[in-house]
N, C-alpha and C. Protein backbone atom coordinates (compact mmCIF):
# COMPACT_ATOMS: atom_id res chain seq x y z
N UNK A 1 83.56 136.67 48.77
CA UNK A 1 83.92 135.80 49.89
C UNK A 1 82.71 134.97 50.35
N UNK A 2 81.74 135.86 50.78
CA UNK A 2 80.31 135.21 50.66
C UNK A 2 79.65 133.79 50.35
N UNK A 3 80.00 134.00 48.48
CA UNK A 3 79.75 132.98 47.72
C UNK A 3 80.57 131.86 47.41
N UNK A 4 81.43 131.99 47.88
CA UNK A 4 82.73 131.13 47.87
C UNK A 4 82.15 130.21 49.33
N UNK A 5 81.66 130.87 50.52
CA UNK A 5 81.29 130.07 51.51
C UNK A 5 80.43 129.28 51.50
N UNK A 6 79.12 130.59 50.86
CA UNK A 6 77.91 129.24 50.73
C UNK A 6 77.95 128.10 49.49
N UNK A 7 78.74 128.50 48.75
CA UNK A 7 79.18 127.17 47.47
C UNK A 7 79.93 126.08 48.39
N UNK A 8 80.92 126.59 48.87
CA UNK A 8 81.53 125.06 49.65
C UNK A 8 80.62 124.61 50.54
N UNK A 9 79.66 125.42 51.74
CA UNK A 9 78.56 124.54 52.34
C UNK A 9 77.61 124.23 51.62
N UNK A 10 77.30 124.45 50.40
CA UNK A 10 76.27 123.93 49.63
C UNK A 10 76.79 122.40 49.39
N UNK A 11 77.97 122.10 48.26
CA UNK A 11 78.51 121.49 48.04
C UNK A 11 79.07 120.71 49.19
N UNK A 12 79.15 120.90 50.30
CA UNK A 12 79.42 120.33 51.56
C UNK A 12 78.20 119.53 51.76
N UNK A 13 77.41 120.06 51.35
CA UNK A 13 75.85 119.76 51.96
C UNK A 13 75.69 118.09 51.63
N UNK A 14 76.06 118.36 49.77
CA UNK A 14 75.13 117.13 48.83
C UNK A 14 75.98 116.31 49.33
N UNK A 15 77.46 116.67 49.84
CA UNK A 15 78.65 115.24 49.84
C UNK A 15 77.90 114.24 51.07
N UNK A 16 77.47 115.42 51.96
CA UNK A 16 76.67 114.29 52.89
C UNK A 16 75.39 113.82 52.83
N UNK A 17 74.43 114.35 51.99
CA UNK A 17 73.48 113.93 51.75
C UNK A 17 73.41 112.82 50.88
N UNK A 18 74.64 112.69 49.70
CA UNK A 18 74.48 111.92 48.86
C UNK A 18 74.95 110.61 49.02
N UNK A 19 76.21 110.96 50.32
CA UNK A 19 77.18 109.56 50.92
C UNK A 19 75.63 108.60 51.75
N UNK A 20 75.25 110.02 52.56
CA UNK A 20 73.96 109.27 53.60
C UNK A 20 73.12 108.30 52.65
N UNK A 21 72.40 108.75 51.37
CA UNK A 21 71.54 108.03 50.57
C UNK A 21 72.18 106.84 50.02
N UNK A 22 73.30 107.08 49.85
CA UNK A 22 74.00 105.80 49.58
C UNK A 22 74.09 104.71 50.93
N UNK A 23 74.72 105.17 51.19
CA UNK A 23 74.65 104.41 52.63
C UNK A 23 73.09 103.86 53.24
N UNK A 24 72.09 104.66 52.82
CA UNK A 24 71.19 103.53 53.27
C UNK A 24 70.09 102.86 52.24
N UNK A 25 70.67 103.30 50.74
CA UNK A 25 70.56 102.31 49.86
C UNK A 25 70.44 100.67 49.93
N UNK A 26 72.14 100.92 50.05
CA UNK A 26 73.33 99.74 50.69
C UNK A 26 72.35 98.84 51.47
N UNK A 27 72.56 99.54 52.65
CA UNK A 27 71.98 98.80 54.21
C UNK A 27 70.99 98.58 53.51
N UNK A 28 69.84 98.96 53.19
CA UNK A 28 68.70 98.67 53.10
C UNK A 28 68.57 97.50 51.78
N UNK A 29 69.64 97.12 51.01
CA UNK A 29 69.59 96.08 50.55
C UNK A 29 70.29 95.00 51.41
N UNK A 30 70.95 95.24 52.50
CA UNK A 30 71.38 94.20 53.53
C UNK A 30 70.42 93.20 53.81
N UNK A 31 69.60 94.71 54.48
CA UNK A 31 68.61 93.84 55.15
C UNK A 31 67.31 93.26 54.67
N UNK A 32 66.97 93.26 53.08
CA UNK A 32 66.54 92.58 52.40
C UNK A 32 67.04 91.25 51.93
N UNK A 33 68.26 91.13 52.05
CA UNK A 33 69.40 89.87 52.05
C UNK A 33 69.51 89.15 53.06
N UNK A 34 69.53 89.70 53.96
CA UNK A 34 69.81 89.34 55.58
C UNK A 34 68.64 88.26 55.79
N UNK A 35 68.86 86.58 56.35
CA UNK A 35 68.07 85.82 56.39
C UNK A 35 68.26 84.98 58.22
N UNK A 36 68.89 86.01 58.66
CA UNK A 36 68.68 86.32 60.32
C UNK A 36 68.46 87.32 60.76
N UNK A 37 67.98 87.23 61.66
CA UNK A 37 68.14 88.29 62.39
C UNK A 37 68.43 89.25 62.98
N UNK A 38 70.00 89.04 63.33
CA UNK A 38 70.73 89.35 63.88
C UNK A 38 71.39 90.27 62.29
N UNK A 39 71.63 89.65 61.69
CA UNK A 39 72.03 90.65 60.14
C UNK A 39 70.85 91.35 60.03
N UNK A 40 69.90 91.45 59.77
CA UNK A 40 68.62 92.26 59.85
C UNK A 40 68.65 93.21 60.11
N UNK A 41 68.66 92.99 61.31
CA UNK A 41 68.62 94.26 62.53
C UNK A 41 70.03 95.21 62.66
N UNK A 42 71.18 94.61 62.64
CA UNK A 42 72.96 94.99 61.95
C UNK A 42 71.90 96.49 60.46
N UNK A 43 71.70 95.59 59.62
CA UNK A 43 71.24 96.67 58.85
C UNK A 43 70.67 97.91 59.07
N UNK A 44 69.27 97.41 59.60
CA UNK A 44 68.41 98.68 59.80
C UNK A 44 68.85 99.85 61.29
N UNK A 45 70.06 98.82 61.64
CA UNK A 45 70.80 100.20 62.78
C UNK A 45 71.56 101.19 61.98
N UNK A 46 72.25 100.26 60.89
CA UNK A 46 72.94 100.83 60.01
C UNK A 46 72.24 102.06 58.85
N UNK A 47 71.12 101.25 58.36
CA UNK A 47 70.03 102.71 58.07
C UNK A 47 69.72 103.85 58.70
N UNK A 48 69.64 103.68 60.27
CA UNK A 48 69.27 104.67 60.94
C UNK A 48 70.72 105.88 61.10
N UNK A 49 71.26 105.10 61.46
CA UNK A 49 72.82 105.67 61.52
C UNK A 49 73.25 106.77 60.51
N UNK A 50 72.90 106.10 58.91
CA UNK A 50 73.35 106.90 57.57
C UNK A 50 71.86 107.88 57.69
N UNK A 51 70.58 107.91 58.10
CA UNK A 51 70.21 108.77 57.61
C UNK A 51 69.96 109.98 58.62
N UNK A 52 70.54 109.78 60.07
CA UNK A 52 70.65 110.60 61.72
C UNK A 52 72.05 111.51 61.14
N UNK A 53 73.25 110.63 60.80
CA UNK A 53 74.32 110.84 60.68
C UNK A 53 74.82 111.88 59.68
N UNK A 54 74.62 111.87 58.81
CA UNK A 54 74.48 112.24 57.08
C UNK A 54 73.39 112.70 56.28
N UNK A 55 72.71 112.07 56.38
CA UNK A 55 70.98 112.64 55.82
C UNK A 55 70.44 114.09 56.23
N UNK A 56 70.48 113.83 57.10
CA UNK A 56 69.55 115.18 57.95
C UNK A 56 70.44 116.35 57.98
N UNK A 57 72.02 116.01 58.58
CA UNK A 57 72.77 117.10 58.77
C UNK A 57 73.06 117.67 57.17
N UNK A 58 73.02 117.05 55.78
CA UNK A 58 73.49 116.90 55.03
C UNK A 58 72.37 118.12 54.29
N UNK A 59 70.87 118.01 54.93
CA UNK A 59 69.84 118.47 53.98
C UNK A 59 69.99 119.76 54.36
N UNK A 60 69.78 119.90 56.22
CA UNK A 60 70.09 121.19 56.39
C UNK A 60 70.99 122.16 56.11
N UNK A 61 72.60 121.54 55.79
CA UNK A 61 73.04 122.18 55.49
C UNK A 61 72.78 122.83 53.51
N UNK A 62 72.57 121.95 52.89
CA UNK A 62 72.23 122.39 51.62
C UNK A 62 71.23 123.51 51.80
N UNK A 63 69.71 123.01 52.83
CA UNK A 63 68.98 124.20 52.36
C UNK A 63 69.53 125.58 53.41
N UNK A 64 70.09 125.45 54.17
CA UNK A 64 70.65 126.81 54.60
C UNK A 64 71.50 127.33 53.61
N UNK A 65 72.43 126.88 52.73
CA UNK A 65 72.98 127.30 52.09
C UNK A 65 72.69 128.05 50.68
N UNK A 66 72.04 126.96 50.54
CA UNK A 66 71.10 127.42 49.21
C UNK A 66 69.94 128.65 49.18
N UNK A 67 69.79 129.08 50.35
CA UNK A 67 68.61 129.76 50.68
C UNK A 67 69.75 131.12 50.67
N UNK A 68 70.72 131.08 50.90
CA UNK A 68 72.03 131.86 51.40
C UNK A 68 72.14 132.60 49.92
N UNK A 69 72.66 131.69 48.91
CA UNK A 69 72.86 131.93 47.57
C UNK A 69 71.61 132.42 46.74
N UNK A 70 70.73 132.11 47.14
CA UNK A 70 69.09 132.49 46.04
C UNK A 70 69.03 134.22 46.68
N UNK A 71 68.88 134.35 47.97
CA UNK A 71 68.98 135.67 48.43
C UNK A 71 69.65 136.92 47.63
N UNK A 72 71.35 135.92 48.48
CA UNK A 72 72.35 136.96 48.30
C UNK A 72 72.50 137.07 46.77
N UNK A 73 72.67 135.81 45.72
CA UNK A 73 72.98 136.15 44.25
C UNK A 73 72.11 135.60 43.48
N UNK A 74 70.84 135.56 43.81
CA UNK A 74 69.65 135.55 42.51
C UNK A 74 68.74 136.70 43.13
N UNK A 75 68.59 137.14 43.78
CA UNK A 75 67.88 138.64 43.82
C UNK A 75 66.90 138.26 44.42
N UNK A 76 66.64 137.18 45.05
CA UNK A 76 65.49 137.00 45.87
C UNK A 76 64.70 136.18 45.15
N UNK A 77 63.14 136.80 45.01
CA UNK A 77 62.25 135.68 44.12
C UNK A 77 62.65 136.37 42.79
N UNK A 78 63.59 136.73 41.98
CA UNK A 78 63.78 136.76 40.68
C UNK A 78 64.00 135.17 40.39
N UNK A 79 64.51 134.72 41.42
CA UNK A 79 65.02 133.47 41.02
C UNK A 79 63.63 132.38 40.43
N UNK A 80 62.55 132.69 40.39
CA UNK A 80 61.33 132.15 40.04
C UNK A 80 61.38 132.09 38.30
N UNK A 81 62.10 132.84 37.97
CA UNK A 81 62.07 132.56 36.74
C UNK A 81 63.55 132.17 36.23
N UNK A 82 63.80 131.14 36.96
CA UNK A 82 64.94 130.50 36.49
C UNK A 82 64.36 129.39 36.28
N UNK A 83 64.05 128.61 35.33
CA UNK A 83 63.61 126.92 35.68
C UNK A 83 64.42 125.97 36.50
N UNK A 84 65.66 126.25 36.27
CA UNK A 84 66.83 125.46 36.72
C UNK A 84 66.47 125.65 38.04
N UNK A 85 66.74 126.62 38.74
CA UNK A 85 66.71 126.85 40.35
C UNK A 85 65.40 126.52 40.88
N UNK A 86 63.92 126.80 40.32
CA UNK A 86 62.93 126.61 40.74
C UNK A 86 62.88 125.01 40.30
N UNK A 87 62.97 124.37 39.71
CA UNK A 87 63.25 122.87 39.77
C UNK A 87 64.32 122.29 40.82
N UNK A 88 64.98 122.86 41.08
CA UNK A 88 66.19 122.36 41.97
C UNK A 88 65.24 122.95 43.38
N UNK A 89 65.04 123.73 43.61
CA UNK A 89 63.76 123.69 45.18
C UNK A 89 62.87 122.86 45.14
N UNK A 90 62.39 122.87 44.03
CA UNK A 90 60.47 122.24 44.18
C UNK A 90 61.18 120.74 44.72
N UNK A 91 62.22 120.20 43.87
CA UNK A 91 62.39 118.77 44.19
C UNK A 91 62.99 118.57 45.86
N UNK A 92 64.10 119.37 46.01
CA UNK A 92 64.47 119.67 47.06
C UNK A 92 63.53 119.45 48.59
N UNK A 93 62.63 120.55 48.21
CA UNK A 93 61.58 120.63 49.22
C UNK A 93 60.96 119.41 49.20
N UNK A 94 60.27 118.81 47.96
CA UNK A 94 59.93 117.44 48.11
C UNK A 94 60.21 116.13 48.69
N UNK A 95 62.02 116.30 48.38
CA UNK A 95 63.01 115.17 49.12
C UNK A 95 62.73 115.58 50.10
N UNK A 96 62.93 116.98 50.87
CA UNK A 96 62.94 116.91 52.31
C UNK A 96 61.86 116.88 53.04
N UNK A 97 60.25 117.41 52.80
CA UNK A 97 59.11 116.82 53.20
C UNK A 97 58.95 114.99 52.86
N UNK A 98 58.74 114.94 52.01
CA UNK A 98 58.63 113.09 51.62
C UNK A 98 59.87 112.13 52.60
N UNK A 99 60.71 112.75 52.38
CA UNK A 99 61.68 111.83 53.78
C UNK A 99 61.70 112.00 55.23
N UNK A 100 60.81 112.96 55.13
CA UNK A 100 60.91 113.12 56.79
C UNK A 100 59.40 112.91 57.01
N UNK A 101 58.72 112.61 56.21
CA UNK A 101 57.12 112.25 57.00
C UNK A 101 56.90 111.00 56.34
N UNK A 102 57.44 110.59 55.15
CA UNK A 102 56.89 109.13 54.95
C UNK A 102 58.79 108.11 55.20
N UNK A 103 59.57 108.49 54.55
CA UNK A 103 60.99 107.23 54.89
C UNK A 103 61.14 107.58 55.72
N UNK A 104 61.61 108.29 56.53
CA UNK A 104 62.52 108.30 57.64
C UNK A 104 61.39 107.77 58.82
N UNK A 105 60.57 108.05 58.78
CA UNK A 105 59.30 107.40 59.72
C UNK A 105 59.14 106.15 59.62
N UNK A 106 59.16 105.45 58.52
CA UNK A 106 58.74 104.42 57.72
C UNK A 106 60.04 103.49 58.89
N UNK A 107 61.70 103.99 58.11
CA UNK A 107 62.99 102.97 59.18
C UNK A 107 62.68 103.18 60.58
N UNK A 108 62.12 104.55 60.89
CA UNK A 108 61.77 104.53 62.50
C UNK A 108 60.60 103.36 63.13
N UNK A 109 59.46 103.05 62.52
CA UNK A 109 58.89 101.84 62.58
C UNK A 109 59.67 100.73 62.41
N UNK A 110 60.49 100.48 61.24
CA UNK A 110 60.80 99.10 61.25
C UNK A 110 62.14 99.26 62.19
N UNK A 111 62.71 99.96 62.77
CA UNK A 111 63.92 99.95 63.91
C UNK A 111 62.72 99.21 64.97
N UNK A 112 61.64 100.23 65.47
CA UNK A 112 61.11 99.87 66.76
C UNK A 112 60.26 97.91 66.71
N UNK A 113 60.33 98.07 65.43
CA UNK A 113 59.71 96.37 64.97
C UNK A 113 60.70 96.00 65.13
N UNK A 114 61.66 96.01 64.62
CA UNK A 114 62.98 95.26 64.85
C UNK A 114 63.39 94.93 65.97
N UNK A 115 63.47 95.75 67.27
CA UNK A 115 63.55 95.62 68.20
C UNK A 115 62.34 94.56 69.42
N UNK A 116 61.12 94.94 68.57
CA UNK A 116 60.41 93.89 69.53
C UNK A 116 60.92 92.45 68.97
N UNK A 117 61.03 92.80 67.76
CA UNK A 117 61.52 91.02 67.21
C UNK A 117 62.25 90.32 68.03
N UNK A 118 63.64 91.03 68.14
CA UNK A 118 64.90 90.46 68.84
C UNK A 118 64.28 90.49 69.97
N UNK A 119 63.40 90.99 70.68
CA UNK A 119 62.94 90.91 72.06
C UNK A 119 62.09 89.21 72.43
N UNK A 120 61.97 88.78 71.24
CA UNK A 120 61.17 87.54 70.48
C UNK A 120 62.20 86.57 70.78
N UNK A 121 63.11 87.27 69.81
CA UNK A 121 64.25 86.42 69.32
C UNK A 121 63.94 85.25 67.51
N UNK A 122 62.89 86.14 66.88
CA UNK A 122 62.19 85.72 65.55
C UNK A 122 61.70 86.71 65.13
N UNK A 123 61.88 86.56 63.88
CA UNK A 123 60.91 87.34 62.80
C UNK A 123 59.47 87.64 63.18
N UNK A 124 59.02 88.56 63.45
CA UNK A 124 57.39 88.57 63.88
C UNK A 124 56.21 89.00 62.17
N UNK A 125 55.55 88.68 62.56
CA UNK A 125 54.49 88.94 61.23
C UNK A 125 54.58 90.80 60.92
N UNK A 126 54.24 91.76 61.91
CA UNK A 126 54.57 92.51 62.34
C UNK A 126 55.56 93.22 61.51
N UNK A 127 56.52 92.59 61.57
CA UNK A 127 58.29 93.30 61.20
C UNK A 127 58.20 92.62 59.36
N UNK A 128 57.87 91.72 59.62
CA UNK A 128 57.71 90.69 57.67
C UNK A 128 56.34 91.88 57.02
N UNK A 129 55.50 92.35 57.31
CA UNK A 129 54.39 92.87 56.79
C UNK A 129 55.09 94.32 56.47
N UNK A 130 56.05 94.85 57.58
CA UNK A 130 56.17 96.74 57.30
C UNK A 130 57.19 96.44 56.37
N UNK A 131 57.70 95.33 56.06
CA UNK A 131 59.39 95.29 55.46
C UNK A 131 58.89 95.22 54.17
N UNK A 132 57.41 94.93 53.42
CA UNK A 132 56.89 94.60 52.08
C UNK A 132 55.97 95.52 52.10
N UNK A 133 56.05 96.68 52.89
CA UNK A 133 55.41 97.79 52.49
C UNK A 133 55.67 98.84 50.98
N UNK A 134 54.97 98.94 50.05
CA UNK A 134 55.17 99.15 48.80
C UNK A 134 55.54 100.91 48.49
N UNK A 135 54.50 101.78 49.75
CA UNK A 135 54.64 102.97 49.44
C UNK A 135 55.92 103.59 49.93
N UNK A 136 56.41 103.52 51.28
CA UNK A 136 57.54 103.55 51.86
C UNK A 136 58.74 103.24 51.11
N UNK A 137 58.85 102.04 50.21
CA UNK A 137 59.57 101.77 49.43
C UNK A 137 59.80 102.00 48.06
N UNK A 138 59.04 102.46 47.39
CA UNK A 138 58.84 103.26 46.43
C UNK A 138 59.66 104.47 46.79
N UNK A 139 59.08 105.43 48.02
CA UNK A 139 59.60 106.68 48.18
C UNK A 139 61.09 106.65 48.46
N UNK A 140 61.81 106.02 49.10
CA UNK A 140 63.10 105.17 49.51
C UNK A 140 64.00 104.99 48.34
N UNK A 141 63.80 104.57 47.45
CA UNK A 141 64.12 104.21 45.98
C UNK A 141 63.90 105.26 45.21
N UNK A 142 63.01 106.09 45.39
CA UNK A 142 63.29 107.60 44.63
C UNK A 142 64.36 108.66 45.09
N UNK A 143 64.85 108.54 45.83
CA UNK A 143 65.18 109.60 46.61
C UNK A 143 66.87 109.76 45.77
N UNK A 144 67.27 108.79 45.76
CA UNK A 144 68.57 109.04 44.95
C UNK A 144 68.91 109.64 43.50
N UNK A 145 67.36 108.76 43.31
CA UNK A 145 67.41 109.38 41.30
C UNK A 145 67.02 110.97 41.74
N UNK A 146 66.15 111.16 42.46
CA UNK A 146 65.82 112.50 42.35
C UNK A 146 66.91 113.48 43.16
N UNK A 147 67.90 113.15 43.84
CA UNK A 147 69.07 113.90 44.19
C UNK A 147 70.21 113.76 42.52
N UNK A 148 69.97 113.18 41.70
CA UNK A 148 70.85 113.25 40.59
C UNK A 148 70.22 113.73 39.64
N UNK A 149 68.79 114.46 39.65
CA UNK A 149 68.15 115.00 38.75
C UNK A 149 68.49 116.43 39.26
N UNK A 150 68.71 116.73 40.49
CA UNK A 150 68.79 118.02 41.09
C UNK A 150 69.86 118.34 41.08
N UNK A 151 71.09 117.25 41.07
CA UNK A 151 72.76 117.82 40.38
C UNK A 151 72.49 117.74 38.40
N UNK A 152 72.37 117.37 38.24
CA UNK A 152 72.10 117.77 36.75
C UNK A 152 71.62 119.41 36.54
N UNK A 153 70.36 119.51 37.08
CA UNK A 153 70.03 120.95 36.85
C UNK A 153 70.56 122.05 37.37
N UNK A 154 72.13 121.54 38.78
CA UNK A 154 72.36 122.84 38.88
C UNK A 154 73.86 122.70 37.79
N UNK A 155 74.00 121.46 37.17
CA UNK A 155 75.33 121.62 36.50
C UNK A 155 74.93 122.08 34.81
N UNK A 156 74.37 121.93 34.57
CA UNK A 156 73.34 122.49 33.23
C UNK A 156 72.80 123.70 33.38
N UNK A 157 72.15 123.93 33.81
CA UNK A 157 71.39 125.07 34.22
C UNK A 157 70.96 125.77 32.96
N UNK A 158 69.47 124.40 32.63
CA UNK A 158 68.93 124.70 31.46
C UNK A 158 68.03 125.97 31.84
N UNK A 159 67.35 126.83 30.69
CA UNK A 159 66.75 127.68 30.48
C UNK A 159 65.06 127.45 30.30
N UNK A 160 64.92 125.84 30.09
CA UNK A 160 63.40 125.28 29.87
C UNK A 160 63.22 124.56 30.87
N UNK A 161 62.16 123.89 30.54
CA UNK A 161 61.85 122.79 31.81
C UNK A 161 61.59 121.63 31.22
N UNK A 162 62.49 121.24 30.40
CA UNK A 162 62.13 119.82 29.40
C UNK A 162 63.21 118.99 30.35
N UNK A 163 64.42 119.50 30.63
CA UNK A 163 65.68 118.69 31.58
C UNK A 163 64.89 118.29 32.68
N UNK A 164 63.95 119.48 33.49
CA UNK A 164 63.26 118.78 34.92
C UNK A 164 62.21 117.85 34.30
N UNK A 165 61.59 117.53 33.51
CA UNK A 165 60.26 117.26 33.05
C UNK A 165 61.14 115.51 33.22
N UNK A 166 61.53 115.13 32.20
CA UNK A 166 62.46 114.55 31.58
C UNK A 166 63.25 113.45 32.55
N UNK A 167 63.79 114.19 33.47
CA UNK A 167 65.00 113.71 34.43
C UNK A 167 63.95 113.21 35.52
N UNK A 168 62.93 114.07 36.04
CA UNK A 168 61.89 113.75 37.07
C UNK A 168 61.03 112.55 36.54
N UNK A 169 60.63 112.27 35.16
CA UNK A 169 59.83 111.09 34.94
C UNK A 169 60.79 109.73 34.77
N UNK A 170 61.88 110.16 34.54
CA UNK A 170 62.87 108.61 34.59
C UNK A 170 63.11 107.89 36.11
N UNK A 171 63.08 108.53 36.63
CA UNK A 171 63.59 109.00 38.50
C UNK A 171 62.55 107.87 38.98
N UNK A 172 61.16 108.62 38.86
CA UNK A 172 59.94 107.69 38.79
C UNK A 172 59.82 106.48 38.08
N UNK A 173 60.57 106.36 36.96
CA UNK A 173 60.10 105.40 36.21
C UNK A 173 61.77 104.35 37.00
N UNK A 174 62.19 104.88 37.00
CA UNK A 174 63.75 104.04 37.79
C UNK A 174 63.09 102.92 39.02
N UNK A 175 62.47 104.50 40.06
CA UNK A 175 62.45 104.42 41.46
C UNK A 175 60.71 103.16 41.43
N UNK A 176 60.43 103.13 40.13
CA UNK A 176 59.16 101.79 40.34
C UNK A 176 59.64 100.68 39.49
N UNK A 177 60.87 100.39 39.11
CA UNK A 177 61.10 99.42 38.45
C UNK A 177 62.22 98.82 39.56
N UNK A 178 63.22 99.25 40.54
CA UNK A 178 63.13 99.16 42.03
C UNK A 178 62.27 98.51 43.05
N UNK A 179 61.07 99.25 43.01
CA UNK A 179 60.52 99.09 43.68
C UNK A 179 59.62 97.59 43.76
N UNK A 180 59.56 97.17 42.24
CA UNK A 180 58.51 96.25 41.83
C UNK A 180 59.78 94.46 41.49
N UNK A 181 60.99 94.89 41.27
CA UNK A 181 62.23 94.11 41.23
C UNK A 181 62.38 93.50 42.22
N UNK A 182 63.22 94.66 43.67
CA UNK A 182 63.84 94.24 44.78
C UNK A 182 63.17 93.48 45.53
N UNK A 183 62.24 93.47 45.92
CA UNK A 183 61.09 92.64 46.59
C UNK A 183 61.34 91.27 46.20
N UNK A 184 60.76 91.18 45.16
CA UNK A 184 60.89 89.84 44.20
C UNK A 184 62.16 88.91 44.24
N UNK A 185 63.07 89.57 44.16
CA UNK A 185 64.51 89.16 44.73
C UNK A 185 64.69 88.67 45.48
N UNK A 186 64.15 89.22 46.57
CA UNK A 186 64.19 89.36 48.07
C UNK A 186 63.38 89.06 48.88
N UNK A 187 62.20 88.06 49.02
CA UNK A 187 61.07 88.59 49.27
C UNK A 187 61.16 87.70 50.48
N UNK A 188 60.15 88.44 51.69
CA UNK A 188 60.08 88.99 53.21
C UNK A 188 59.29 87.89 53.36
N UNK A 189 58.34 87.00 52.67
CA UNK A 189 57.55 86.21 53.85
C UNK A 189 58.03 84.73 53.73
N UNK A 190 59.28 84.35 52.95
CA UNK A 190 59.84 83.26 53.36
C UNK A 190 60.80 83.50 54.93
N UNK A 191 60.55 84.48 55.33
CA UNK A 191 61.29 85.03 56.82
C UNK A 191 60.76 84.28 57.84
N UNK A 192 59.00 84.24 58.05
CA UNK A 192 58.82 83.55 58.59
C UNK A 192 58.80 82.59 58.74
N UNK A 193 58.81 81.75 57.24
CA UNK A 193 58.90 79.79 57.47
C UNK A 193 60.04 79.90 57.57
N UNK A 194 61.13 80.26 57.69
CA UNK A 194 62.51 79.90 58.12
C UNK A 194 62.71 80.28 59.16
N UNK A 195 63.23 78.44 59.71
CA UNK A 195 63.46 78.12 61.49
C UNK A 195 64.68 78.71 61.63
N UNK A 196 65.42 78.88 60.42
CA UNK A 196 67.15 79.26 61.60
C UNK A 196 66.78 80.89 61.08
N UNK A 197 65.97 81.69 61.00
CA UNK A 197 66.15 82.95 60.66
C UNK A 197 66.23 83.80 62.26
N UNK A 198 66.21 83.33 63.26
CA UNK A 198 66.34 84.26 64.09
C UNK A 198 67.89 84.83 64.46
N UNK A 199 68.37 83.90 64.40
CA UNK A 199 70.26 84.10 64.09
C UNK A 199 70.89 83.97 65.59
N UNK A 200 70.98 85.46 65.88
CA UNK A 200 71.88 85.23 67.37
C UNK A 200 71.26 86.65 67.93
N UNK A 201 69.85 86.83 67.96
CA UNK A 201 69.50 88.33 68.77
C UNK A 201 69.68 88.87 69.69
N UNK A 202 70.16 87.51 70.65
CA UNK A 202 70.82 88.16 72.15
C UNK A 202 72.07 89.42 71.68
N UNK A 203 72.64 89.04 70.67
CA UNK A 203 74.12 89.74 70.77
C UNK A 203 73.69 91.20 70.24
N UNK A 204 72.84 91.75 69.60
CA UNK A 204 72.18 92.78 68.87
C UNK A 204 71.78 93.72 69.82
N UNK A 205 71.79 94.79 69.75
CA UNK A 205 71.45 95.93 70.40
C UNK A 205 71.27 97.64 69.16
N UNK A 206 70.28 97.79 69.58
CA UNK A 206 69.71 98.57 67.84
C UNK A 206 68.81 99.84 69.15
């Protein structure tokens, strides 16, 4: 009965963790698109939203759950010599330290930039400089490949560590070909020479 619970809150867990990462994928290509303001800022509320909303509730519940299952049916630290499971933490733990001290900090700056902007009613240098920040965005752009490297290894549940080795250097190699693309696409300091980019900031509230 047990395992039947913590499998559905496990699996409960990723549906929201994985909808949340999507969701501020998305947004966060909005607001690289977004050439007002007022869409801008629409976005990065919308980031904050998917990763308050979904993200966070989504992680805790996985690692309570998961911590539930390693206990109760891997014997504790036997589970150290599983590669599969000890790859599925190490990354785990990683997503959830790396998003909560460098991304999720990272949208919490550009929300509070965002907000002095519209307080402007323009793009400030300020808000154009954190939005072409490279490390933040890098980490942002990993986060998905490396939640699909961590469903792979628990649906495999190889015996080596060539699947984590493997799956973790593409992730990286994905999450900087992303990183070095979207920009370029998109890029933040034609924000400021554009006169109609402030849009309609009165109507915005973030």
């Amino acid at each position: 009965m047990w395992f039947e619970i913590l499998k559905f809150g496990h699996l409960a867990g990723l549906v929201l963790l994985a909808g949340g990462l999507i969701g501020v994928f998305l947004a966060d290509v909005r607001a690289r698109d977004a050439r007002t303001l007022a869409v801008f800022a629409e976005a990065v509320r919308n980031i904050a939203l998917f990763y308050d909303g979904l993200v966070v509730p989504g992680a805790l519940l996985l690692a309570a759950s998961g911590t539930g299952l390693i206990i109760l049916f891997h014997d504790g630290w036997d589970f150290l010599s599983e590669p599969w499971i000890v790859g599925m933490v190490a990354l785990f733990l990683f997503e959830f330290i790396e998003g909560n001290t460098v991304t999720r900090l990272y949208f919490m700056r550009l929300r509070r930039l965002t907000r002095a902007a519209l307080a402007l009613g323009r793009f400030t240098p300020e808000l154009v400089r954190a939005r072409g920040e490279m490390v933040p965005t890098f980490t942002h752009f990993l986060d998905l490949p490396l939640v699909l490297v961590i469903v792979s290894l628990g649906v495999f549940r190889p015996d080596t560590w060539t699947q984590f080795i493997v799956g973790t250097t593409l992730a990286v190699a994905l999450a900087t070909v992303l990183t070095v693309v979207l920009p370029r696409l998109y890029p933040t300091q034609a924000l400021i020479a554009d006169p109609n980019a402030a849009g309609t900031p009165a109507l915005q509230q973030i």
